[in-house]
C-alpha atoms as a PDB file:
ATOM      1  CA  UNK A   1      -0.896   3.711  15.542  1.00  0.00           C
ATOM      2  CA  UNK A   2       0.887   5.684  12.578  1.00  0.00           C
ATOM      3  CA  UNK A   3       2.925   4.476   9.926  1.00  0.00           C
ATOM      4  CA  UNK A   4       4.538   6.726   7.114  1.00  0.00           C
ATOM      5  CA  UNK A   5       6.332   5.192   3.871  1.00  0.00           C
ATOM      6  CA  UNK A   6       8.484   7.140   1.574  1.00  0.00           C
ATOM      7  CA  UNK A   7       9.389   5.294  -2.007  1.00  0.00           C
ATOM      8  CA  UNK A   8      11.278   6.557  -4.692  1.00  0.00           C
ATOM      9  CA  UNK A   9      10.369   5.232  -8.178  1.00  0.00           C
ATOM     10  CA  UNK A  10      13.478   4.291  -9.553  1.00  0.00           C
ATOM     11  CA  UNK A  11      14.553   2.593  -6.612  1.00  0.00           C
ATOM     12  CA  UNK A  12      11.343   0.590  -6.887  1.00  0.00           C
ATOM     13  CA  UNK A  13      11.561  -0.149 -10.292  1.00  0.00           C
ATOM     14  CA  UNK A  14      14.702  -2.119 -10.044  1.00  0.00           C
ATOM     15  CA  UNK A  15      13.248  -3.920  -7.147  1.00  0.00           C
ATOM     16  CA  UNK A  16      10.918  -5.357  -9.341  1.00  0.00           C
ATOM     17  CA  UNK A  17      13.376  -6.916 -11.168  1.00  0.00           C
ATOM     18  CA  UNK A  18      14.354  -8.913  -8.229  1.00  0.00           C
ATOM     19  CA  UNK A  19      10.908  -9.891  -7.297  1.00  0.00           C
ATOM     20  CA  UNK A  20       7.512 -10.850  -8.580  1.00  0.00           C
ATOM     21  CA  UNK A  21       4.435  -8.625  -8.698  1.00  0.00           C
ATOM     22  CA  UNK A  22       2.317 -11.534  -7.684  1.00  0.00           C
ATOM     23  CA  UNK A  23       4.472 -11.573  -4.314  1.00  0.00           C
ATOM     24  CA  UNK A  24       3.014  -8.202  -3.008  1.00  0.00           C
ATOM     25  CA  UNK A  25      -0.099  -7.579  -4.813  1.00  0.00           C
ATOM     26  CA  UNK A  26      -3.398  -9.537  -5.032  1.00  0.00           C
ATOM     27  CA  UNK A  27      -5.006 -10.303  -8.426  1.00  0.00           C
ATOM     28  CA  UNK A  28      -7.535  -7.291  -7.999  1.00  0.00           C
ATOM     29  CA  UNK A  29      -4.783  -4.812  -7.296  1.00  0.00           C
ATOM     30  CA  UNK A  30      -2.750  -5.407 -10.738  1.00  0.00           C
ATOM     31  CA  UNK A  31      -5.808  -5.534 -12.383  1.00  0.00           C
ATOM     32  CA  UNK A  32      -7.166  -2.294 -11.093  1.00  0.00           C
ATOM     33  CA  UNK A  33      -4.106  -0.648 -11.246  1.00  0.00           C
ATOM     34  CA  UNK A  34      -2.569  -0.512 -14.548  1.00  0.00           C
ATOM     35  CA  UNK A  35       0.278   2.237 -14.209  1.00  0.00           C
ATOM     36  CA  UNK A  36       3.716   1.916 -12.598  1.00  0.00           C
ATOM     37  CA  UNK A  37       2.712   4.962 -10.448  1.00  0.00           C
ATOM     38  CA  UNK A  38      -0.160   3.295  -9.286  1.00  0.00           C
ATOM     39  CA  UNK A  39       1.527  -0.032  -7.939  1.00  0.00           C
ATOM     40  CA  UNK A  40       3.967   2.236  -6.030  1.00  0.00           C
ATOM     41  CA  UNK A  41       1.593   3.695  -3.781  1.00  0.00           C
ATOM     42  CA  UNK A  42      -0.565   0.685  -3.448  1.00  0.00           C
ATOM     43  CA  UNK A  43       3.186  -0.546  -1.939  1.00  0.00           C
ATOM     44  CA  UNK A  44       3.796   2.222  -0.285  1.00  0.00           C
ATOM     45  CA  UNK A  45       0.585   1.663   1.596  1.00  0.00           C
ATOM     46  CA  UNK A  46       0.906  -1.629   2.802  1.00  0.00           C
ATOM     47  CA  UNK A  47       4.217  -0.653   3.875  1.00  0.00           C
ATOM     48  CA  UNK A  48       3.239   2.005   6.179  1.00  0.00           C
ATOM     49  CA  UNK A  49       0.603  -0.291   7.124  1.00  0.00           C
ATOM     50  CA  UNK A  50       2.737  -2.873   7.886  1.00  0.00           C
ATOM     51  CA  UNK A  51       5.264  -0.073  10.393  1.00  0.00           C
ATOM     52  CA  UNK A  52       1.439   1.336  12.403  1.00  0.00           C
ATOM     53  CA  UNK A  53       1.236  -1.931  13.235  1.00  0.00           C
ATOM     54  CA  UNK A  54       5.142  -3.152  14.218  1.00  0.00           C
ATOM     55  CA  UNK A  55       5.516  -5.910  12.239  1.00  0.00           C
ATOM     56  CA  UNK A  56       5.525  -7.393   8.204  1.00  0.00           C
ATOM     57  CA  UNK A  57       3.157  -9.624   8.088  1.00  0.00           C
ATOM     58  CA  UNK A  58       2.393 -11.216   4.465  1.00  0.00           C
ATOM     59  CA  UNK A  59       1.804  -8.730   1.236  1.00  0.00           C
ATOM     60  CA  UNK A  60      -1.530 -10.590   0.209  1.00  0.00           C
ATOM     61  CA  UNK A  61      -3.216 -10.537   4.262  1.00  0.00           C
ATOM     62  CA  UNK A  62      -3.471  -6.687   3.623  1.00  0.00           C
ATOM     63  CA  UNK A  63      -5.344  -5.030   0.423  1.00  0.00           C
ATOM     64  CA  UNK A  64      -6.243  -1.359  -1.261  1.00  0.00           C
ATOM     65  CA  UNK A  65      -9.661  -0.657  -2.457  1.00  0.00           C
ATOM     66  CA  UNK A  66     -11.155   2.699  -3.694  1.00  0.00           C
ATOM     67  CA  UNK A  67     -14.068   3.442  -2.295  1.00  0.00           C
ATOM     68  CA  UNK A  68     -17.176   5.155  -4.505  1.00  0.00           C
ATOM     69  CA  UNK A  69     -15.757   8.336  -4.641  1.00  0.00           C
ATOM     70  CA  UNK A  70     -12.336   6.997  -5.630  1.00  0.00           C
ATOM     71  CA  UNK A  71     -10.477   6.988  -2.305  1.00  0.00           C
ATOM     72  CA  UNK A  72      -8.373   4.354  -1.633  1.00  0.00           C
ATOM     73  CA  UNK A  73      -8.960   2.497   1.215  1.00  0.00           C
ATOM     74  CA  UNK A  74      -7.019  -0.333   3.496  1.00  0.00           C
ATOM     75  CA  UNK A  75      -8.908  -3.968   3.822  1.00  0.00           C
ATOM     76  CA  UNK A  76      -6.750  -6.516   5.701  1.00  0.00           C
ATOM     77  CA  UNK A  77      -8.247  -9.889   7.631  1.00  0.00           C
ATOM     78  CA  UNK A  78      -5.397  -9.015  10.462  1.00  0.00           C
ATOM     79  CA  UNK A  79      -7.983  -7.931  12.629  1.00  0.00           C
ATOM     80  CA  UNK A  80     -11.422  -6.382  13.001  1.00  0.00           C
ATOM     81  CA  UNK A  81     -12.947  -3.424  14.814  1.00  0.00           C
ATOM     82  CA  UNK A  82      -9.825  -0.771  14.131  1.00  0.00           C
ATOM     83  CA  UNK A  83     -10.576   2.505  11.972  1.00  0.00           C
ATOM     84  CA  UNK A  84      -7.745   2.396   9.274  1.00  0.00           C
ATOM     85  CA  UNK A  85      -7.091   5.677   7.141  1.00  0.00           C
ATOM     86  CA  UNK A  86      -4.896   5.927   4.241  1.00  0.00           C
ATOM     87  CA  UNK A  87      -3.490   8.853   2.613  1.00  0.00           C
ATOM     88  CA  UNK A  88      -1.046   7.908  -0.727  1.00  0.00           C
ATOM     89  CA  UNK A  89       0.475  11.230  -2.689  1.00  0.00           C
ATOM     90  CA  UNK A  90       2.525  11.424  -5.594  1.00  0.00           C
ATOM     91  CA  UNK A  91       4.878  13.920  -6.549  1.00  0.00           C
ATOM     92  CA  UNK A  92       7.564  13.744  -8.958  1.00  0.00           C
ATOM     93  CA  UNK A  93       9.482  10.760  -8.408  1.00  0.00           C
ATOM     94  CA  UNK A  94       8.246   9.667  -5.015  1.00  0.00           C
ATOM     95  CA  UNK A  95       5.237   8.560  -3.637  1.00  0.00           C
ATOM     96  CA  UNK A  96       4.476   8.687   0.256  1.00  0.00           C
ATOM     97  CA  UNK A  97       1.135   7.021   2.192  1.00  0.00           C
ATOM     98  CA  UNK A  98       0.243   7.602   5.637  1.00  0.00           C
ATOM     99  CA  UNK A  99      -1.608   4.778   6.959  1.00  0.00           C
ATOM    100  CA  UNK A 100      -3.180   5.905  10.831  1.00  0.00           C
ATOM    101  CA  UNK A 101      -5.373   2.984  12.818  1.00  0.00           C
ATOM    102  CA  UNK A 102      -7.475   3.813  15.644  1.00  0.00           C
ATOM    103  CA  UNK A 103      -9.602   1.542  17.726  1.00  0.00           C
END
């Protein structure tokens, strides 16, 4: 399963006008993630998440960790046993993560 997300930062910034951060990310995520840029691809993961697997399930049930060397990584209670990679870049004004999930 393969899900791409494309977001454009000031599109996203005036969505968070019309919506709180506590909504879509868990306590751990704002914490760990201080910069605007930051939150967007955390977002932008769980959205392409969210389209490898078909359907939106809730913001919290799915999380981003970084691993020891930094890499961020996709933790969800949704189910168990899949392989779930993550790839988030940044350039300019967009971000884009590739989320694949393999049994």
């Amino acid at each position: 399963m393969l899900g791409i997300d494309l977001v454009y930062l000031p599109e996203f910034e005036k969505k968070l006008k019309t919506f709180s951060l506590e909504r879509i990310f868990l306590p751990h995520e704002l914490s760990q993630n201080k910069s605007k840029e930051s939150l967007v691809g955390i977002f932008a993961a769980k959205e392409a998440f969210f389209k490898a697997i078909g359907k939106k399930e809730d913001w919290l049930s799915v999380w981003i960790e970084k691993n020891k060397y930094g890499k961020p990584e996709i933790k969800t209670l949704l189910f168990d046993n899949k392989k779930i990679e993550v790839s988030i870049s940044h350039a300019g004004e967009y971000v884009i993560a590739i989320v694949m999930i393999n049994d």
